[in-house]
N, C-alpha and C. Protein backbone atom coordinates (compact mmCIF):
# COMPACT_ATOMS: atom_id res chain seq x y z
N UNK A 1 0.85 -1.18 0.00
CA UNK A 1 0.00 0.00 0.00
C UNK A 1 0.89 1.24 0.00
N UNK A 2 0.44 2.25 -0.98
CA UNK A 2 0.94 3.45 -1.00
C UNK A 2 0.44 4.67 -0.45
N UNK A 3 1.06 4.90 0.81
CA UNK A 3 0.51 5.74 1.34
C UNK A 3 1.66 7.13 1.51
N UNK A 4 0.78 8.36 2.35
CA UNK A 4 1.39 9.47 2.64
C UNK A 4 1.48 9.63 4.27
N UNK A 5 2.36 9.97 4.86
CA UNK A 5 1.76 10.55 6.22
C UNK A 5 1.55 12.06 6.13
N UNK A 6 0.30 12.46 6.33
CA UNK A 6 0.20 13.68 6.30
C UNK A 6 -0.27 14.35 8.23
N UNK A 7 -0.56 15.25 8.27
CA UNK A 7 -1.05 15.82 9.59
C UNK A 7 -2.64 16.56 9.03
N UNK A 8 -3.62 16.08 10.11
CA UNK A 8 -4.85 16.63 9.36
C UNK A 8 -5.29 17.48 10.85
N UNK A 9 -5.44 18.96 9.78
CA UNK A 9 -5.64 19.86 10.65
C UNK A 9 -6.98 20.25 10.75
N UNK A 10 -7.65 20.28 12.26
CA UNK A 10 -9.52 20.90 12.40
C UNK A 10 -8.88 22.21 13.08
N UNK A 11 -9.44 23.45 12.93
CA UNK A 11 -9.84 24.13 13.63
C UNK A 11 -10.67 24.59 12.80
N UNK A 12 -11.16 26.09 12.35
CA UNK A 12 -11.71 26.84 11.97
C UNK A 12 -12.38 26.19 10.64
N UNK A 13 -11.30 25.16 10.06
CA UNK A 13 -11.45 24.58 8.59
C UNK A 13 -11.03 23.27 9.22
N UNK A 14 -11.07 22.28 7.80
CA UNK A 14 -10.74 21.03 7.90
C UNK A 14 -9.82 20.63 6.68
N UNK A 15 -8.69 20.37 6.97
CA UNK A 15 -7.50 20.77 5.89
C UNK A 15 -6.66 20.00 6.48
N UNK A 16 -5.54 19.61 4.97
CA UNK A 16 -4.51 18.42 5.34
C UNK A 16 -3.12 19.56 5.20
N UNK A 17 -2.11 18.96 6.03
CA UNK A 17 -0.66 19.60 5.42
C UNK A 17 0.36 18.44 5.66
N UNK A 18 1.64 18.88 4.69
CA UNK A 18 2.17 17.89 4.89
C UNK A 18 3.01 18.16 6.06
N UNK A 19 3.59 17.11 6.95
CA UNK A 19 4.62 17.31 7.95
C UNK A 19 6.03 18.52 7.60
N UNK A 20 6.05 19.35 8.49
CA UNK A 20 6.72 20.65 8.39
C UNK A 20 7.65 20.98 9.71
N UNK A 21 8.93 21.97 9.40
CA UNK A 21 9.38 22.50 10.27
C UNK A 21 9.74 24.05 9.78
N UNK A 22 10.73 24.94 10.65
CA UNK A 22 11.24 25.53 10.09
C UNK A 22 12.57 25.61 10.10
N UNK A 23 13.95 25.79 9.06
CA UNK A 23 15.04 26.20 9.74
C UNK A 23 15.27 27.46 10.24
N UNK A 24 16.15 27.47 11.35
CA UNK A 24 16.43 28.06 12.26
C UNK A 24 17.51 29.20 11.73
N UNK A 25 17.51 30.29 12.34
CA UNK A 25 18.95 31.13 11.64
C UNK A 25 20.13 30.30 11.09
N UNK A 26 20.89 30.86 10.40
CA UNK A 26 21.82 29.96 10.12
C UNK A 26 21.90 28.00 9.80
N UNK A 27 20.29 28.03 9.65
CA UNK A 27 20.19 26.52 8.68
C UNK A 27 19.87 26.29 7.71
N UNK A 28 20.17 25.23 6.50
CA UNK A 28 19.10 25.11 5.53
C UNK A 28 17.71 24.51 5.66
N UNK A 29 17.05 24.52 5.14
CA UNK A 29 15.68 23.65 5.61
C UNK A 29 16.34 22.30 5.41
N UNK A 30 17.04 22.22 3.72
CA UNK A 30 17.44 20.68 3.49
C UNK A 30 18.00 20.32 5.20
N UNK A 31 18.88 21.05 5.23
CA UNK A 31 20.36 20.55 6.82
C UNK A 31 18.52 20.18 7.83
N UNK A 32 17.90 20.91 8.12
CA UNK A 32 17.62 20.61 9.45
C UNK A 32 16.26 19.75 8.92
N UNK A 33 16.12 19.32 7.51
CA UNK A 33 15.24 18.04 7.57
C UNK A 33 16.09 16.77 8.06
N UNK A 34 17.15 16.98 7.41
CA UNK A 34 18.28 15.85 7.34
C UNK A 34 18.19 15.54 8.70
N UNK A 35 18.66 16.48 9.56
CA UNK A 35 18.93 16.25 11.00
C UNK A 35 17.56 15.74 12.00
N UNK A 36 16.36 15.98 11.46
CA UNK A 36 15.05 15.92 12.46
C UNK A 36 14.97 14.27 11.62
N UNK A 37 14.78 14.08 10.02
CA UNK A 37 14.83 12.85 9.99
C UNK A 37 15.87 11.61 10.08
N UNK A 38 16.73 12.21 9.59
CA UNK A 38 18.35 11.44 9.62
C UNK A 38 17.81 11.02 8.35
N UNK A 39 17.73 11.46 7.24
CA UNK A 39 17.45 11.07 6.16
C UNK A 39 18.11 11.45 5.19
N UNK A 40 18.78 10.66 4.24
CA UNK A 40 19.31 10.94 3.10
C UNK A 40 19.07 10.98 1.76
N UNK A 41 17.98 10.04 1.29
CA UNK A 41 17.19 10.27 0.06
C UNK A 41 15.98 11.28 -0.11
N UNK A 42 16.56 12.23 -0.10
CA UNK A 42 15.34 13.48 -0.24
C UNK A 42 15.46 13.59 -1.60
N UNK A 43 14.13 13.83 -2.30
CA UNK A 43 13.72 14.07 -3.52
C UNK A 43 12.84 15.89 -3.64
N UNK A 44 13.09 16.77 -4.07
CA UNK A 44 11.99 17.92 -4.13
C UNK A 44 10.85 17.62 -4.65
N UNK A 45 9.33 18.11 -4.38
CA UNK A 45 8.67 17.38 -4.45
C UNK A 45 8.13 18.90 -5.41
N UNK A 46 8.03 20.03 -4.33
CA UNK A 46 7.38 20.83 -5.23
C UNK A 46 8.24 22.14 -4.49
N UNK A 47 8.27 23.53 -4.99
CA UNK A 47 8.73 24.59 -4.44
C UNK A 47 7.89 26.05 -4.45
N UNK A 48 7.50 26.60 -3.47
CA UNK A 48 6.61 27.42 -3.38
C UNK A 48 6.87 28.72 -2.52
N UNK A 49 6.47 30.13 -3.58
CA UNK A 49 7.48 31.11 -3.36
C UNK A 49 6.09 32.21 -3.21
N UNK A 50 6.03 32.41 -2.30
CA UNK A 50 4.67 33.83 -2.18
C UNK A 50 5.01 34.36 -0.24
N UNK A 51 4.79 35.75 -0.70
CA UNK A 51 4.80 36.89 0.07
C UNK A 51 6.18 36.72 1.03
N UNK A 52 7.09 36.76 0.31
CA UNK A 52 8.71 36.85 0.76
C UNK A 52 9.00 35.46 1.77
N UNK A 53 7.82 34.61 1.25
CA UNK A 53 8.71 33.28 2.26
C UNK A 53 8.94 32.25 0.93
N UNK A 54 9.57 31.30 1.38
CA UNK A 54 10.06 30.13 0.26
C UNK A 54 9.53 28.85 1.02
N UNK A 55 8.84 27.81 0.91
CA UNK A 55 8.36 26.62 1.16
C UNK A 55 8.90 25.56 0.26
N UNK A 56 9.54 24.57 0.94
CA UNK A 56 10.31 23.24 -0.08
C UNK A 56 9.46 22.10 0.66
N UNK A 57 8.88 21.55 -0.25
CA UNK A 57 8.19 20.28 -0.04
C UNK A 57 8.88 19.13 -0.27
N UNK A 58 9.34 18.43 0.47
CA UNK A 58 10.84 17.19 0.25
C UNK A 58 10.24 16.04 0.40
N UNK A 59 10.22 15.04 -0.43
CA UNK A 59 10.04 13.53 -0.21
C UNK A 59 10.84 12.98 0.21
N UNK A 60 10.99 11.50 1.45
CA UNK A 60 11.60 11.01 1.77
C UNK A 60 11.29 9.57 1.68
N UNK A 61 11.41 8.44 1.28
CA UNK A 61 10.73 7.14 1.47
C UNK A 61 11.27 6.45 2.68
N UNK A 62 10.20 5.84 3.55
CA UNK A 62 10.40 5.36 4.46
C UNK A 62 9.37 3.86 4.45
N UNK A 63 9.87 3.17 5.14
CA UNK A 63 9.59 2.12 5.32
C UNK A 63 8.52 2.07 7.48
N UNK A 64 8.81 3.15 7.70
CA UNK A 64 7.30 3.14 9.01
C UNK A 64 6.22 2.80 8.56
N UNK A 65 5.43 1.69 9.35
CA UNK A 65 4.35 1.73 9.21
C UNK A 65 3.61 2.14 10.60
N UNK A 66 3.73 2.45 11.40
CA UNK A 66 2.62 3.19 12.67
C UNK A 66 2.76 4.75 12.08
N UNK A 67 1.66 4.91 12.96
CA UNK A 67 1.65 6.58 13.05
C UNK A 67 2.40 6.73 14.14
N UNK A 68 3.47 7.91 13.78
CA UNK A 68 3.85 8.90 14.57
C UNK A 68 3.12 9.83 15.69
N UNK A 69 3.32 10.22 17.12
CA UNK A 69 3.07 10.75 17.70
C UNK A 69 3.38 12.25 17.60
N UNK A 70 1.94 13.12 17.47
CA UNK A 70 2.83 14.87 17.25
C UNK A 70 3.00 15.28 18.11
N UNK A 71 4.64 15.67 17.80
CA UNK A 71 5.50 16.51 19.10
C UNK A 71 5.59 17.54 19.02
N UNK A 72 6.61 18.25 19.61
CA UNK A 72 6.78 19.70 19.60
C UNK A 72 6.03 21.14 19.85
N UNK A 73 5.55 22.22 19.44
CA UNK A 73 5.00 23.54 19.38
C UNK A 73 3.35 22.48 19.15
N UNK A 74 3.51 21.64 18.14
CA UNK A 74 2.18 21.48 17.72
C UNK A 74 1.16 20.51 18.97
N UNK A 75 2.23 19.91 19.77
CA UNK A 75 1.64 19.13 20.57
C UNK A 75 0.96 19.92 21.38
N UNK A 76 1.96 21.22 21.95
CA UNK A 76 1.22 22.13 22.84
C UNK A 76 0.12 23.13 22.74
N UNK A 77 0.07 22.85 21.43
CA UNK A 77 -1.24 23.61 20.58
C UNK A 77 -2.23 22.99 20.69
N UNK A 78 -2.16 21.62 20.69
CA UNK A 78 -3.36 21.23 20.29
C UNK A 78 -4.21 20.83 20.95
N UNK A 79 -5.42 20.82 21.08
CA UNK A 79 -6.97 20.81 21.66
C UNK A 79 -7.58 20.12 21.08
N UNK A 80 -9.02 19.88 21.65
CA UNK A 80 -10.54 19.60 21.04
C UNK A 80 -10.67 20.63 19.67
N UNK A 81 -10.41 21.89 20.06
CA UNK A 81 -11.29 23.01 18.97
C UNK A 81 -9.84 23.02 18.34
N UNK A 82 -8.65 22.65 18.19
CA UNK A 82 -7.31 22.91 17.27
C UNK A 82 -6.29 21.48 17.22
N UNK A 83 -7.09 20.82 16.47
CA UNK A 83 -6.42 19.58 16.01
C UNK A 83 -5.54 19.33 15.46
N UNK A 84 -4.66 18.51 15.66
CA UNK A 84 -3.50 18.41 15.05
C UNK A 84 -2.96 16.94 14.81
N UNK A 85 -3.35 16.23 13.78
CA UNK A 85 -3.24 14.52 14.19
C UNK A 85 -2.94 13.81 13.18
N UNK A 86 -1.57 13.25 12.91
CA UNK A 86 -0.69 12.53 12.02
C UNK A 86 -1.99 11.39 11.51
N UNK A 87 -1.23 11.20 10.02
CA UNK A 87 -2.49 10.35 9.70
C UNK A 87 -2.06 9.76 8.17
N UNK A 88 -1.74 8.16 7.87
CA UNK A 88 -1.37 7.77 7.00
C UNK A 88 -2.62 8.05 5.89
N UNK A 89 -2.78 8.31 4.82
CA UNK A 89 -3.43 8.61 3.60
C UNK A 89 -2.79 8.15 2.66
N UNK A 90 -3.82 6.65 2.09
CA UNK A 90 -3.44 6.26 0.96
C UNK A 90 -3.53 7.62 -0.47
N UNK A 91 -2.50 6.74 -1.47
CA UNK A 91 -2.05 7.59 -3.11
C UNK A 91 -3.43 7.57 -3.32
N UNK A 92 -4.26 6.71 -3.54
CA UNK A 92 -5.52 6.60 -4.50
C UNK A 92 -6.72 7.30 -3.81
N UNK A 93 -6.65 7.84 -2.30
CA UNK A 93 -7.14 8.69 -1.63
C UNK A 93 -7.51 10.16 -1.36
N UNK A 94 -6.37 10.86 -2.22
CA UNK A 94 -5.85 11.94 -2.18
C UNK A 94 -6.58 12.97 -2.80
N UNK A 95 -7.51 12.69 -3.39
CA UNK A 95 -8.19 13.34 -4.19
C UNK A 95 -9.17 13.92 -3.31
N UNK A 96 -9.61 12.86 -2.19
CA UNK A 96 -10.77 13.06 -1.44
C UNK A 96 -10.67 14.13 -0.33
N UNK A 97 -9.21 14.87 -0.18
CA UNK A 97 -8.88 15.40 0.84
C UNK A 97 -8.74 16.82 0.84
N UNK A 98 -8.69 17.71 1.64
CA UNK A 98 -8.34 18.99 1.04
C UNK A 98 -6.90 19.51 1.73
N UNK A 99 -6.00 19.04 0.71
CA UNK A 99 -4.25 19.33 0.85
C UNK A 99 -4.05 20.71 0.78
N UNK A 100 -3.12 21.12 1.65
CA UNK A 100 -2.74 22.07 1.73
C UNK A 100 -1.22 22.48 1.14
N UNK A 101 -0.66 23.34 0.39
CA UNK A 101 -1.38 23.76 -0.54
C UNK A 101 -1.83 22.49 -1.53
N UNK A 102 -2.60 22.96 -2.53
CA UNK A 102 -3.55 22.21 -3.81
C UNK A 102 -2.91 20.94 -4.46
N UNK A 103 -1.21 21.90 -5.24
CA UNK A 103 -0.60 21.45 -5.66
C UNK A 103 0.59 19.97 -5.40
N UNK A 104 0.31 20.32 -4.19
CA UNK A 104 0.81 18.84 -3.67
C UNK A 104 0.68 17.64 -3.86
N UNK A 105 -0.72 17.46 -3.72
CA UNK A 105 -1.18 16.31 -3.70
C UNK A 105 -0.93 15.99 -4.92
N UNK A 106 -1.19 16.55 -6.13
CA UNK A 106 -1.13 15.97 -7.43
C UNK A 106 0.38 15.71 -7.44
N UNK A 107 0.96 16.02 -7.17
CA UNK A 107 2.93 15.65 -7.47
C UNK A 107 2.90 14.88 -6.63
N UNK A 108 2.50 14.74 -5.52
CA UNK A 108 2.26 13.38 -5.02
C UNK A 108 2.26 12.00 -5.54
N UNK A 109 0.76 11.96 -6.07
CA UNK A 109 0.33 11.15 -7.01
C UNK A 109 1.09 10.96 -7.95
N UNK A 110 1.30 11.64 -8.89
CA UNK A 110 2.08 11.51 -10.27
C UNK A 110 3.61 10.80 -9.59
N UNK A 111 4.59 11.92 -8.86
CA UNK A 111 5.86 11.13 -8.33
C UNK A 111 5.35 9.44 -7.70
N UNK A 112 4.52 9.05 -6.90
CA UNK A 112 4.70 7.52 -6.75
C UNK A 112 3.57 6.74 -7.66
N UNK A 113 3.09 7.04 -8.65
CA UNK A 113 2.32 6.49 -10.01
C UNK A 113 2.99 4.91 -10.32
């Protein structure tokens, strides 16, 4: 089965994103994915450039199958009314969801076709 782990977010809306950080002064995003996953096969998935920020969407293939527990800023965020909850989503699924941004999901799809 081909799936995604995405994080599906409730509050105000009901919307998917993919798992995110930020780098820190003096990091690259690549350096501090590398370091949060220990991962070395990163692929760009998509790149997204509006109102002076830059967003890199990176594929990694992994072989996990549980869900992950969400840590960090988001753990302490989250509530009943501000959800925040890792969540495998099959390829052939993706359509049904509302990804954040749009364009994702389809490079999604198409990259593991």
């Amino acid at each position: 089965m081909k799936a995604v782990l995405l994080i599906h977010r409730i509050n105000k809306r009901d919307y998917w994103v993919v798992p995110g950080g930020q780098a820190h002064k003096g990091e690259t995003a690549l350096r501090e994915l590398k370091e949060e996953l220990a991962a070395r096969d990163l692929t760009l998935l998509y790149q997204l450039d509006q109102d002076n920020e830059q967003q890199i969407f990176l594929k990694v293939t992994s072989k996990l199958i549980r869900t992950p527990l969400i840590q960090g800023e988001e753990r302490t965020r989250s509530s009943s009314t501000n959800v925040y909850r890792p969540e495998w989503v099959k390829l052939k699924d993706m359509a049904k969801i509302n990804l954040m941004p749009p364009q994702i999901a389809a490079r999604l799809v198409a990259d593991n076709a």
